[in-house]
Protein backbone atom coordinates (compact mmCIF):
# COMPACT_ATOMS: atom_id res chain seq x y z
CA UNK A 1 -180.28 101.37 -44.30
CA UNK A 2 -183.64 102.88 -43.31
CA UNK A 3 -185.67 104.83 -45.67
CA UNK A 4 -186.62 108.36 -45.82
CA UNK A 5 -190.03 107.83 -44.48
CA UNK A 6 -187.92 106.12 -40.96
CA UNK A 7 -185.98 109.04 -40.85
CA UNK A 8 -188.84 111.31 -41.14
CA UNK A 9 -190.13 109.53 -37.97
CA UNK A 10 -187.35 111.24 -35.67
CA UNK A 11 -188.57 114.68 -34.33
CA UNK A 12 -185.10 115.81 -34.24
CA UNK A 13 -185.33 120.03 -32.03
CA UNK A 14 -182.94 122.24 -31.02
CA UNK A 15 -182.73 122.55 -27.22
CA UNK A 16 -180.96 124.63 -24.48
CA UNK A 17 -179.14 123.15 -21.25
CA UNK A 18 -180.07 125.00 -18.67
CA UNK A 19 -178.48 122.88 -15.68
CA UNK A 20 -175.93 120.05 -16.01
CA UNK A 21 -174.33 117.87 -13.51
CA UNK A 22 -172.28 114.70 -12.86
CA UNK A 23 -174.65 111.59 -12.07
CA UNK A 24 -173.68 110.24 -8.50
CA UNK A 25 -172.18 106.90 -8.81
CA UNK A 26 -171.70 107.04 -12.65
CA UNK A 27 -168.31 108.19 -13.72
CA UNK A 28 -169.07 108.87 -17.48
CA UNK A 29 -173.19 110.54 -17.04
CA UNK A 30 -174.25 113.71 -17.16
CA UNK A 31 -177.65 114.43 -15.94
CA UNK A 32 -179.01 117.54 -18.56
CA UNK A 33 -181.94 119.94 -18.14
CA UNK A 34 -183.17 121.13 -21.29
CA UNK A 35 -185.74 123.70 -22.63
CA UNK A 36 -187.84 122.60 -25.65
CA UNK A 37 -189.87 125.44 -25.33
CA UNK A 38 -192.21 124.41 -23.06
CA UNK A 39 -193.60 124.38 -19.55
CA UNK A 40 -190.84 121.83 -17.98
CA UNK A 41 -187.24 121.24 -18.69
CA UNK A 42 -186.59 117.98 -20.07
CA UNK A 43 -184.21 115.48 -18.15
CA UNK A 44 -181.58 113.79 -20.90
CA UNK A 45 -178.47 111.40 -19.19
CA UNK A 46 -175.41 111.73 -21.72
CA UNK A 47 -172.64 109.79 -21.46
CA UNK A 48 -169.77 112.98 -21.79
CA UNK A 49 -169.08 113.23 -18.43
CA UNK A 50 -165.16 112.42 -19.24
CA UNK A 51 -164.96 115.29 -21.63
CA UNK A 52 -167.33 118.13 -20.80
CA UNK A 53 -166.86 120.09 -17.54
CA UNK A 54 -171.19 120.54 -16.66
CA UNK A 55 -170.43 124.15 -16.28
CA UNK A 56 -169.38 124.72 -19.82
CA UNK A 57 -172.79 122.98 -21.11
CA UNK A 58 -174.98 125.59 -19.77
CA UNK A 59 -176.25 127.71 -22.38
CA UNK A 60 -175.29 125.63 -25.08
CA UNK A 61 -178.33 124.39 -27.71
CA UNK A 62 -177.48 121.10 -29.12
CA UNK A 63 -180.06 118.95 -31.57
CA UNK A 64 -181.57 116.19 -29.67
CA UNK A 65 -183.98 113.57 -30.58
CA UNK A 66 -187.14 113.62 -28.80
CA UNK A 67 -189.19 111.58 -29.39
CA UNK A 68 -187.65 108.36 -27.76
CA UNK A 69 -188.95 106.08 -25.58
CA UNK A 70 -187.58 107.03 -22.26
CA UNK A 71 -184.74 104.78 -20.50
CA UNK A 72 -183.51 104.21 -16.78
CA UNK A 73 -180.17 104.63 -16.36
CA UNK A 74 -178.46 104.43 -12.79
CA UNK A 75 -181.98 105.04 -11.28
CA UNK A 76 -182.67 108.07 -13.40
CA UNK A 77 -184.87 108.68 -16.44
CA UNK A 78 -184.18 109.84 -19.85
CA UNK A 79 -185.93 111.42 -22.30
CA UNK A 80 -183.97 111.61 -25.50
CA UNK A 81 -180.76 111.86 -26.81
CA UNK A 82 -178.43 114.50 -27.98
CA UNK A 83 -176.42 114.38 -31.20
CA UNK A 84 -173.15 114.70 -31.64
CA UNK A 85 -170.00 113.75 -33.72
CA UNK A 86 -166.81 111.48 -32.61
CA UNK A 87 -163.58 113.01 -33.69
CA UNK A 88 -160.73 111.06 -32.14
CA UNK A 89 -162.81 109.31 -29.96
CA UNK A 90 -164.36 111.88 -28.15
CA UNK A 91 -167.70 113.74 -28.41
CA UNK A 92 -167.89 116.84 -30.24
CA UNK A 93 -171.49 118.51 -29.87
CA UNK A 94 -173.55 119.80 -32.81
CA UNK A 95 -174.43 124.16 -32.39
CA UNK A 96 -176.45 126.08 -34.65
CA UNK A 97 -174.99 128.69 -35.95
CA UNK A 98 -176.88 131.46 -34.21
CA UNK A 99 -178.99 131.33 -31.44
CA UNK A 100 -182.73 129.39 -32.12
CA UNK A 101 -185.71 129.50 -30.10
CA UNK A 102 -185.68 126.21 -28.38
CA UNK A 103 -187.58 124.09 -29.36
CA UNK A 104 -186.81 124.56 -33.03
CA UNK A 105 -187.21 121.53 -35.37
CA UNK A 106 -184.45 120.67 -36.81
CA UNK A 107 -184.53 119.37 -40.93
């Protein structure tokens, strides 16, 4: 359990993909482009890769937490992580319900 005041900690926004692709050399990574909103996309690595064609990604907003300290992975950085749910095990990703400026915080 963490308390409210943790939580509160996470700067949870909405962001677009705007480029997706398979990692090379990493069967289950996908390297993500995102806008927040601001001057450069943001590079996330996301372990879907075995259920999401990169393709299908582009356009989508998801909610990702951004305010992570940034990891190496296969030789590449990332810079937060998306959220999602696990139904069967396999990813299902989070949408708004209409389209949000990205960048939106999410509450």
């Amino acid at each position: 359990m963490i308390s409210l005041d943790k939580f509160k900690e996470s700067d949870i926004r909405l962001g677009t993909i705007v480029s997706a692709e398979k990692v090379e050399g990493a069967d289950k990574l996908l390297k993500l482009m995102f806008d927040f909103g601001g001057p450069e996309p943001v590079q996330i690595l996301s372990g879907i890769a075995e259920f999401y064609d990169p393709a299908v990604l582009v356009g989508k907003q998801v909610p990702v937490i951004v305010n992570l300290e940034p990891r190496t992975l296969k030789g590449q950085a990332s810079n937060g992580m998306m959220l999602a749910v696990v139904v069967d095990g396999k990813p299902v990703l989070l949408h708004p319900e209409k389209e949000v400026s990205p960048g939106s915080i999410v509450r």
